[in-house]
N, C-alpha and C. Protein backbone atom coordinates (compact mmCIF):
# COMPACT_ATOMS: atom_id res chain seq x y z
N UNK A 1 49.33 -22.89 -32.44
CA UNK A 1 48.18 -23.33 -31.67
C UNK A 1 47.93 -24.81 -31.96
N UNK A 2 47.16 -25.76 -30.96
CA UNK A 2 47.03 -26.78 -31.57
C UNK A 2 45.71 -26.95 -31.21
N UNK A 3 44.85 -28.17 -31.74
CA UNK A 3 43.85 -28.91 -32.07
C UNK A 3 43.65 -28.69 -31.07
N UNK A 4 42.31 -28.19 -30.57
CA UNK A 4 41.35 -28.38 -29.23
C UNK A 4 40.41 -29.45 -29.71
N UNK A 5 40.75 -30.70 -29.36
CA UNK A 5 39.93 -32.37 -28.90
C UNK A 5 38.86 -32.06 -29.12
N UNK A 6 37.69 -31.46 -28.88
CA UNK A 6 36.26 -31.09 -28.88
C UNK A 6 35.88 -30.78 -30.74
N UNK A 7 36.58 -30.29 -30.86
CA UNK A 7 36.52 -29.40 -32.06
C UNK A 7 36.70 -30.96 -33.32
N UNK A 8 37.28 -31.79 -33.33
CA UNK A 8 37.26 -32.84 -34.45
C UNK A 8 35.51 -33.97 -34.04
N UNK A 9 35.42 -33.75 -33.08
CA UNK A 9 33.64 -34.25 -32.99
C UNK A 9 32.94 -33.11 -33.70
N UNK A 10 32.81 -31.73 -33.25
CA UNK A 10 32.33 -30.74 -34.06
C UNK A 10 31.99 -30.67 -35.55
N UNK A 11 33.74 -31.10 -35.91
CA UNK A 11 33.62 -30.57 -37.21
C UNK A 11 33.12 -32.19 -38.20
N UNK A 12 33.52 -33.17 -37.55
CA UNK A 12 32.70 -34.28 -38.32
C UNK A 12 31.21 -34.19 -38.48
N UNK A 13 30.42 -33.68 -37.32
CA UNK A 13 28.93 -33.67 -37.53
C UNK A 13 28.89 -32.72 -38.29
N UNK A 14 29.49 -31.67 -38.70
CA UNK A 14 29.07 -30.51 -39.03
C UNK A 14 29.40 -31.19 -40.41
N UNK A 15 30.42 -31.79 -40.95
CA UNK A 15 30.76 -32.54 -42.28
C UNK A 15 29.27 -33.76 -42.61
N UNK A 16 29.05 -34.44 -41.33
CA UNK A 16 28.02 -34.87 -41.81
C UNK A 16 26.90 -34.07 -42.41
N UNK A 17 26.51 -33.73 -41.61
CA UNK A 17 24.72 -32.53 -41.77
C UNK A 17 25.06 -31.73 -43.20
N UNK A 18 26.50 -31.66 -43.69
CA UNK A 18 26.53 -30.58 -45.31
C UNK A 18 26.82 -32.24 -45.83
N UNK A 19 26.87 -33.40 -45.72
CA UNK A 19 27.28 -34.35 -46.90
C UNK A 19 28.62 -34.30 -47.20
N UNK A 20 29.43 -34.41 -46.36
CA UNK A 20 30.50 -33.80 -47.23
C UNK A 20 31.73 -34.42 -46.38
N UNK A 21 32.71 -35.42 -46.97
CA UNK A 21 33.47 -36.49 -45.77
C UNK A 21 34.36 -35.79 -45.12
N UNK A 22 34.86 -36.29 -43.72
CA UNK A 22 35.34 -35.37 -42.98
C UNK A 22 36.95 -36.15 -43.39
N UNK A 23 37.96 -35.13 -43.22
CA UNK A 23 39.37 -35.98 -43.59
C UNK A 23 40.29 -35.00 -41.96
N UNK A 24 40.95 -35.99 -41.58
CA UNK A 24 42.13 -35.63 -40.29
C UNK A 24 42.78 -34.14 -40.87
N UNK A 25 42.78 -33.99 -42.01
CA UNK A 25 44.51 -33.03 -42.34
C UNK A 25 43.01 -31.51 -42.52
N UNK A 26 41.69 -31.51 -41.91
CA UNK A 26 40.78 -30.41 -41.72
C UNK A 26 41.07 -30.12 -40.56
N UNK A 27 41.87 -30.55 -39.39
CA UNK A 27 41.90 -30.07 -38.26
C UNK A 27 43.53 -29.17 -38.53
N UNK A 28 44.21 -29.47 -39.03
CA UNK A 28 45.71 -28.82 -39.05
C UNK A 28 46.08 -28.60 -40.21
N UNK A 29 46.64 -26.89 -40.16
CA UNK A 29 47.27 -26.57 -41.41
C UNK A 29 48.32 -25.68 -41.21
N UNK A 30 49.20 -25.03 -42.17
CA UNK A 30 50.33 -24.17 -42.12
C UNK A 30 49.84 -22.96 -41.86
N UNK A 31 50.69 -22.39 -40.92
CA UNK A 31 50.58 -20.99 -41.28
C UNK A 31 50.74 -19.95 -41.82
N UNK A 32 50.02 -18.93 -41.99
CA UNK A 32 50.37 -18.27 -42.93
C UNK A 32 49.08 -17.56 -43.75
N UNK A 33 48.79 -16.86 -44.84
CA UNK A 33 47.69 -16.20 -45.54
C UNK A 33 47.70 -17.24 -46.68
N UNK A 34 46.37 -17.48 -47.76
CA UNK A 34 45.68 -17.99 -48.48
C UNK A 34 45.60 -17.38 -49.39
N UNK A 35 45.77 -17.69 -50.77
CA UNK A 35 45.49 -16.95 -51.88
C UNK A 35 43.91 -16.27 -51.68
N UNK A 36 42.94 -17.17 -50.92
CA UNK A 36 41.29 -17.19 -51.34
C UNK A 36 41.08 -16.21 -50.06
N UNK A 37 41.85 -15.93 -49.57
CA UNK A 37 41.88 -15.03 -47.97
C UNK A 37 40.94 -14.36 -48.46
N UNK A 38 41.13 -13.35 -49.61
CA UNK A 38 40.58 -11.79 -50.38
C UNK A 38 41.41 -10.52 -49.62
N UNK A 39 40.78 -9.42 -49.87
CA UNK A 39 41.72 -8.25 -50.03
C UNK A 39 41.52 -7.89 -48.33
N UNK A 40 40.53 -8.29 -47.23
CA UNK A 40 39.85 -8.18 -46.07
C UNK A 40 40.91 -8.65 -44.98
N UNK A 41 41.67 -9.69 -45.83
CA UNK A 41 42.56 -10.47 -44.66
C UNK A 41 43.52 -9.74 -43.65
N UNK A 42 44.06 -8.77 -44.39
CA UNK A 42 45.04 -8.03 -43.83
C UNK A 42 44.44 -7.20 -42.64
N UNK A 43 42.94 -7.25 -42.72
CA UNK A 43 42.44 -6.31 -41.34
C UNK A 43 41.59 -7.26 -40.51
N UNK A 44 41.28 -8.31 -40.53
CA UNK A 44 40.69 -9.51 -39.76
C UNK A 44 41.04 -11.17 -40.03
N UNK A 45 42.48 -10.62 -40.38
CA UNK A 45 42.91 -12.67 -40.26
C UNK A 45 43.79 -12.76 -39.67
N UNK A 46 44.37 -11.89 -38.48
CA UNK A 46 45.88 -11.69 -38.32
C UNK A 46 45.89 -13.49 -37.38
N UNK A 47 45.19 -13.55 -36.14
CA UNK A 47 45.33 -15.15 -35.79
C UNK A 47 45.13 -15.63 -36.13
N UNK A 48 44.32 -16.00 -37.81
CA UNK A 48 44.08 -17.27 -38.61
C UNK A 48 45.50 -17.60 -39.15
N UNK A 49 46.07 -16.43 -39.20
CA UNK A 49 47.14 -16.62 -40.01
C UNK A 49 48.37 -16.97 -39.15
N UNK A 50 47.93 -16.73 -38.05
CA UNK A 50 49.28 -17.69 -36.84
C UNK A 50 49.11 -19.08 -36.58
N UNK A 51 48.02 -19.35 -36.79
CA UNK A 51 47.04 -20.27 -36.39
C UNK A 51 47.50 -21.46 -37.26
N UNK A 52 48.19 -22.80 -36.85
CA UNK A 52 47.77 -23.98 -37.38
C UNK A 52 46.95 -25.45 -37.15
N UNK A 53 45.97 -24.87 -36.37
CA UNK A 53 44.63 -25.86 -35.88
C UNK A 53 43.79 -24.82 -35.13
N UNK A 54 43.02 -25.85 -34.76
CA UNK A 54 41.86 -24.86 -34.01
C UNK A 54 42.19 -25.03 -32.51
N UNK A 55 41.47 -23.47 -31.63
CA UNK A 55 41.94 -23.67 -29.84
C UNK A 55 41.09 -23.12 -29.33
N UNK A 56 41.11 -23.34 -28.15
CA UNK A 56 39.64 -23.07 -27.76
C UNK A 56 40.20 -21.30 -27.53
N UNK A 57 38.95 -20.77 -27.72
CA UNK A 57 38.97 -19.04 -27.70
C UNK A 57 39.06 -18.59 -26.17
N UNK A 58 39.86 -17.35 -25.68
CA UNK A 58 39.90 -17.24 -24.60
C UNK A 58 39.12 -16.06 -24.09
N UNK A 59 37.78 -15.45 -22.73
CA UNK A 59 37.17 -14.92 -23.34
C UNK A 59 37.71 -13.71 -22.16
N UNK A 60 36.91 -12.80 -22.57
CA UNK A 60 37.27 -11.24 -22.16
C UNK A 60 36.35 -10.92 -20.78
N UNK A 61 37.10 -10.38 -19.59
CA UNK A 61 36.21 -9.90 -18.40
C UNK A 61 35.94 -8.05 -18.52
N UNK A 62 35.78 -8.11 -19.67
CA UNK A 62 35.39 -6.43 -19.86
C UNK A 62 34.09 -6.34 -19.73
N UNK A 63 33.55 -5.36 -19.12
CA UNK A 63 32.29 -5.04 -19.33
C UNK A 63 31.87 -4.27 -20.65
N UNK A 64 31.00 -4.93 -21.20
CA UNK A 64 30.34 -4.21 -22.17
C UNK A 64 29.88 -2.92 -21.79
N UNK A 65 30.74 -2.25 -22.89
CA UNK A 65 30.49 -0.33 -23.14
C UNK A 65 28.96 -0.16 -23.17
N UNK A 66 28.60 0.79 -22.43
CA UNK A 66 26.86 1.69 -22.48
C UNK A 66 26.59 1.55 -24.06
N UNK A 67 27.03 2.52 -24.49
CA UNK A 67 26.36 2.88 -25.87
C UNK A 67 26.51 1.57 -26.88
N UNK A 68 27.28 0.30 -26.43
CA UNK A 68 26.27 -1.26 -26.86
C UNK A 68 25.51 -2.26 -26.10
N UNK A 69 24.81 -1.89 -25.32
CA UNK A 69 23.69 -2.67 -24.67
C UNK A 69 22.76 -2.53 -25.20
N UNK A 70 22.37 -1.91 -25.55
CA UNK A 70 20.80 -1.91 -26.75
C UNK A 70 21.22 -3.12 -28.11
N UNK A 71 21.91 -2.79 -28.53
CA UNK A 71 22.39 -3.65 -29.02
C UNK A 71 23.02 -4.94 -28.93
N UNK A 72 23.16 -5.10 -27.95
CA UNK A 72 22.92 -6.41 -27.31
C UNK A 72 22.20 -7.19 -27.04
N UNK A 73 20.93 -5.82 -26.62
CA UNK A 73 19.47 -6.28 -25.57
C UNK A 73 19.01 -7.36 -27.48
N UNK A 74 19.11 -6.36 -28.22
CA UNK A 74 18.50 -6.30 -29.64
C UNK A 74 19.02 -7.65 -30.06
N UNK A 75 20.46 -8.35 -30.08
CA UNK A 75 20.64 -9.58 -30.92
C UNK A 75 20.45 -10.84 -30.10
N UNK A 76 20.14 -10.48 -28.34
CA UNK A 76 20.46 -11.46 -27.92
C UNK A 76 19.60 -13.01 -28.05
N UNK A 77 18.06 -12.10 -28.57
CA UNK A 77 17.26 -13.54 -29.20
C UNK A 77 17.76 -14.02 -30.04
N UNK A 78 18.36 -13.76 -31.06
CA UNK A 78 18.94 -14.02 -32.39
C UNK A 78 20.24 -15.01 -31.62
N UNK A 79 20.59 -14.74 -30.64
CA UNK A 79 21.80 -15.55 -30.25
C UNK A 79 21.44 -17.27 -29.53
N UNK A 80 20.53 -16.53 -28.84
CA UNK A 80 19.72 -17.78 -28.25
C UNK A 80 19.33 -18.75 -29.23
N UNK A 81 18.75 -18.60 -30.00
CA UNK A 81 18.25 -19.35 -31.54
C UNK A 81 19.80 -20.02 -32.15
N UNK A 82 20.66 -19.22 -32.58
CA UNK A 82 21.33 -19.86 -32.73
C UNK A 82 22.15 -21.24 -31.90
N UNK A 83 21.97 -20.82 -30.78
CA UNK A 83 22.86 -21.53 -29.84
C UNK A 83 21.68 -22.76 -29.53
N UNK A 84 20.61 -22.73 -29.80
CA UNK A 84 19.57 -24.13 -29.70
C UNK A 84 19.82 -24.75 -30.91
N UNK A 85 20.36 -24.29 -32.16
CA UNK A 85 20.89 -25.01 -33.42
C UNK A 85 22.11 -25.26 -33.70
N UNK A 86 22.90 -25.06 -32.46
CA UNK A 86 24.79 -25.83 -32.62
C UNK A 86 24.55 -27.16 -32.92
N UNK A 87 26.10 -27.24 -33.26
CA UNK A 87 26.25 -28.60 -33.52
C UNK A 87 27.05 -28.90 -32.21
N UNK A 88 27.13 -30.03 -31.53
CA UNK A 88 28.19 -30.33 -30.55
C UNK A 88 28.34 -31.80 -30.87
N UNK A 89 29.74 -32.24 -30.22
CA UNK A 89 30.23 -33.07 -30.74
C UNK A 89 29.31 -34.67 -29.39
């Protein structure tokens, strides 16, 4: 995968706002698993681990299943809030 352009404005502000300097070699890395992965990786890192930069996510035309719309109805303030506190580049 490679670097989606958007994403190195992102991640500099986001380096600013923690203090913390932003360096080029944060956008691209090898692939592969991490010692610091933990024991979890093997059941939710499988595209981090193909992955050597960031891309933009591609999204799904499924309709959300019945028995999670309540749960939806339920986080979607929580989502809104977040999304008035992104960072964009």
């Amino acid at each position: 995968m490679t670097c989606w352009p958007i994403r190195k404005g992102v991640l500099t502000s986001l380096c600013d706002s923690l203090g913390i300097g932003f360096d080029e070699r944060m956008l691209r890395w090898e692939a592969g698993p991490r010692p610091e992965d933990g024991l979890w990786a093997k059941y939710w890192y499988a595209n981090v681990h193909r992955s050597t930069g960031f891309a933009k996510q591609t999204t799904s035309d499924r309709e959300l299943p019945v028995h999670l719309r309540s749960l939806y109805e339920e986080a979607l303030p929580y989502y809104h809030r977040l999304q008035q506190l992104r960072i964009t580049a």
